[in-house]
Protein backbone atom coordinates (compact mmCIF):
# COMPACT_ATOMS: atom_id res chain seq x y z
CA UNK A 1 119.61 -48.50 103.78
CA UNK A 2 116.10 -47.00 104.23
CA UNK A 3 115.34 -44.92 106.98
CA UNK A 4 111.56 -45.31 106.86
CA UNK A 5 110.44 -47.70 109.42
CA UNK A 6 107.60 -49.63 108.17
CA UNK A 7 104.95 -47.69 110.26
CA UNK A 8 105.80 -44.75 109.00
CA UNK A 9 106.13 -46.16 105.23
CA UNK A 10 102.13 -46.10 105.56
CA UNK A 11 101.54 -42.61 106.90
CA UNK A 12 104.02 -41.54 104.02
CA UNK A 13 101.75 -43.60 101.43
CA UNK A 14 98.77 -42.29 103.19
CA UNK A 15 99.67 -39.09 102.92
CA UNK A 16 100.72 -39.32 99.02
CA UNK A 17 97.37 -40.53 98.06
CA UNK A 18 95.66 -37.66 99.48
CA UNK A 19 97.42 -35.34 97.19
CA UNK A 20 99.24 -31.99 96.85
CA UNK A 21 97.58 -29.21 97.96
CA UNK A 22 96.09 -26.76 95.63
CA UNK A 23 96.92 -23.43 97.04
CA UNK A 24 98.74 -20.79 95.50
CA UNK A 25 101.59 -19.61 98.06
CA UNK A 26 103.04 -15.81 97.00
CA UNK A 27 106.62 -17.37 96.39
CA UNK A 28 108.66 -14.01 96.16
CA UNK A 29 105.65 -12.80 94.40
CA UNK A 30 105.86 -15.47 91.28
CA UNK A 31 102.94 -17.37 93.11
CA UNK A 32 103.82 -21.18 92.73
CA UNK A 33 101.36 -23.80 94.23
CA UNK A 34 102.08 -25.04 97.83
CA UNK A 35 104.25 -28.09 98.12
CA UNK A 36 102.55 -28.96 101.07
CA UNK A 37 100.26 -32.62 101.11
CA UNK A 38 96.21 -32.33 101.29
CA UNK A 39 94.64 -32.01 104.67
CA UNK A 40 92.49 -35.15 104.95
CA UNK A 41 89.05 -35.07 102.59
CA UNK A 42 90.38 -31.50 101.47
CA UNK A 43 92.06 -29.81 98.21
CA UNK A 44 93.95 -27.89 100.54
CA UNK A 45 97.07 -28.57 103.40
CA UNK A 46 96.12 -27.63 106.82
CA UNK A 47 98.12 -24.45 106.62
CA UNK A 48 95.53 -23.29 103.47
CA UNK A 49 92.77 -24.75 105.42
CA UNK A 50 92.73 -22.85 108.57
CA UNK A 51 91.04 -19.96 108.04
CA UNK A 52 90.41 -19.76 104.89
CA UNK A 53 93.83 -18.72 104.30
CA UNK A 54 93.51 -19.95 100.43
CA UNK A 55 91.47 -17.50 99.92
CA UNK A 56 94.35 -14.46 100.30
CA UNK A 57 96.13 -15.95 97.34
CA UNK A 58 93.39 -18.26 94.99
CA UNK A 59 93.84 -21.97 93.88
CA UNK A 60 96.14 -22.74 91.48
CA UNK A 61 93.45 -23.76 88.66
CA UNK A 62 91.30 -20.48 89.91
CA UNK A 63 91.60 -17.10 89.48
CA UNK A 64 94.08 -14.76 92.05
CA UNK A 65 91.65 -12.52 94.26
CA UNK A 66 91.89 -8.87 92.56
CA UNK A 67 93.82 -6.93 95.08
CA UNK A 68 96.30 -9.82 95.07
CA UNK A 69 96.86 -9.91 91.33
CA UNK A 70 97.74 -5.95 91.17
CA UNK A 71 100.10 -6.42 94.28
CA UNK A 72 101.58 -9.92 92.41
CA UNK A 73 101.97 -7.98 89.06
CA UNK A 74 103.40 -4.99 90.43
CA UNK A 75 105.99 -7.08 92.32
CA UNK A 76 106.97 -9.29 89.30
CA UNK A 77 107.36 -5.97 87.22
CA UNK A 78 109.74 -5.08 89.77
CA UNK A 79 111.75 -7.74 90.18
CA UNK A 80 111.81 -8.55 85.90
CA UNK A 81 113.30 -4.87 85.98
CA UNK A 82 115.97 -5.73 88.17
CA UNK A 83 117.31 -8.48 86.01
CA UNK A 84 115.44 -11.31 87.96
CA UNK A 85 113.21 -14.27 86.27
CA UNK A 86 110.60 -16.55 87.62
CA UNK A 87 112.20 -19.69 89.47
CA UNK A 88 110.65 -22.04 87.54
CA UNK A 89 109.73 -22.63 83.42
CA UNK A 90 106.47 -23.96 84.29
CA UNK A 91 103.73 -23.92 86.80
CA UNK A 92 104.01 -19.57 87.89
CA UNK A 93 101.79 -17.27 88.12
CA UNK A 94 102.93 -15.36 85.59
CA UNK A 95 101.06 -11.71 85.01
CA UNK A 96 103.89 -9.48 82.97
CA UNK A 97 105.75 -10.14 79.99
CA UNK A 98 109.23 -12.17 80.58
CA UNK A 99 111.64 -10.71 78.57
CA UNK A 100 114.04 -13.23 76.67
């Protein structure tokens, strides 16, 4: 049973050929890259888009803004010394040491 009508079935295909956005979102302050689809002729979703708002936390294949990478590394040494681990193995923004 599908419950994609076959109008919709194009926007969905659509809206996978334009791409996941390539934001970085602060995640708890791990910094994983927004799961949201790119805004039309964009890298970015319309959330990232307006505004600027990338800009507070970088792209995922860029650098993290300065102020932002202190803030992220200060919360991730926090949160490491209460016992807690990125929630992912790959694709973080990882800026401490992980201990095993």
């Amino acid at each position: 049973l599908s419950v994609v009508g076959p109008s919709n079935q194009g926007q969905q295909e659509e809206v996978l050929l334009r791409g996941r956005c390539i934001g970085r979102t602060w995640a708890g302050g791990w910094g994983l890259r927004c799961t949201a689809a790119c805004a039309e002729g964009s890298d970015f979703c319309g959330s990232h888009v307006q505004r600027d708002r990338w800009k507070t936390h970088g792209r995922m294949d860029g650098p993290l803004p300065p102020a932002k990478e202190e803030e992220m590394a200060r919360t991730q040494r926090r949160l490491i010394a209460q016992g807690k681990r990125p929630p992912v193995d790959h694709g973080a923004t990882i800026l401490v040491p992980i201990p095993n």
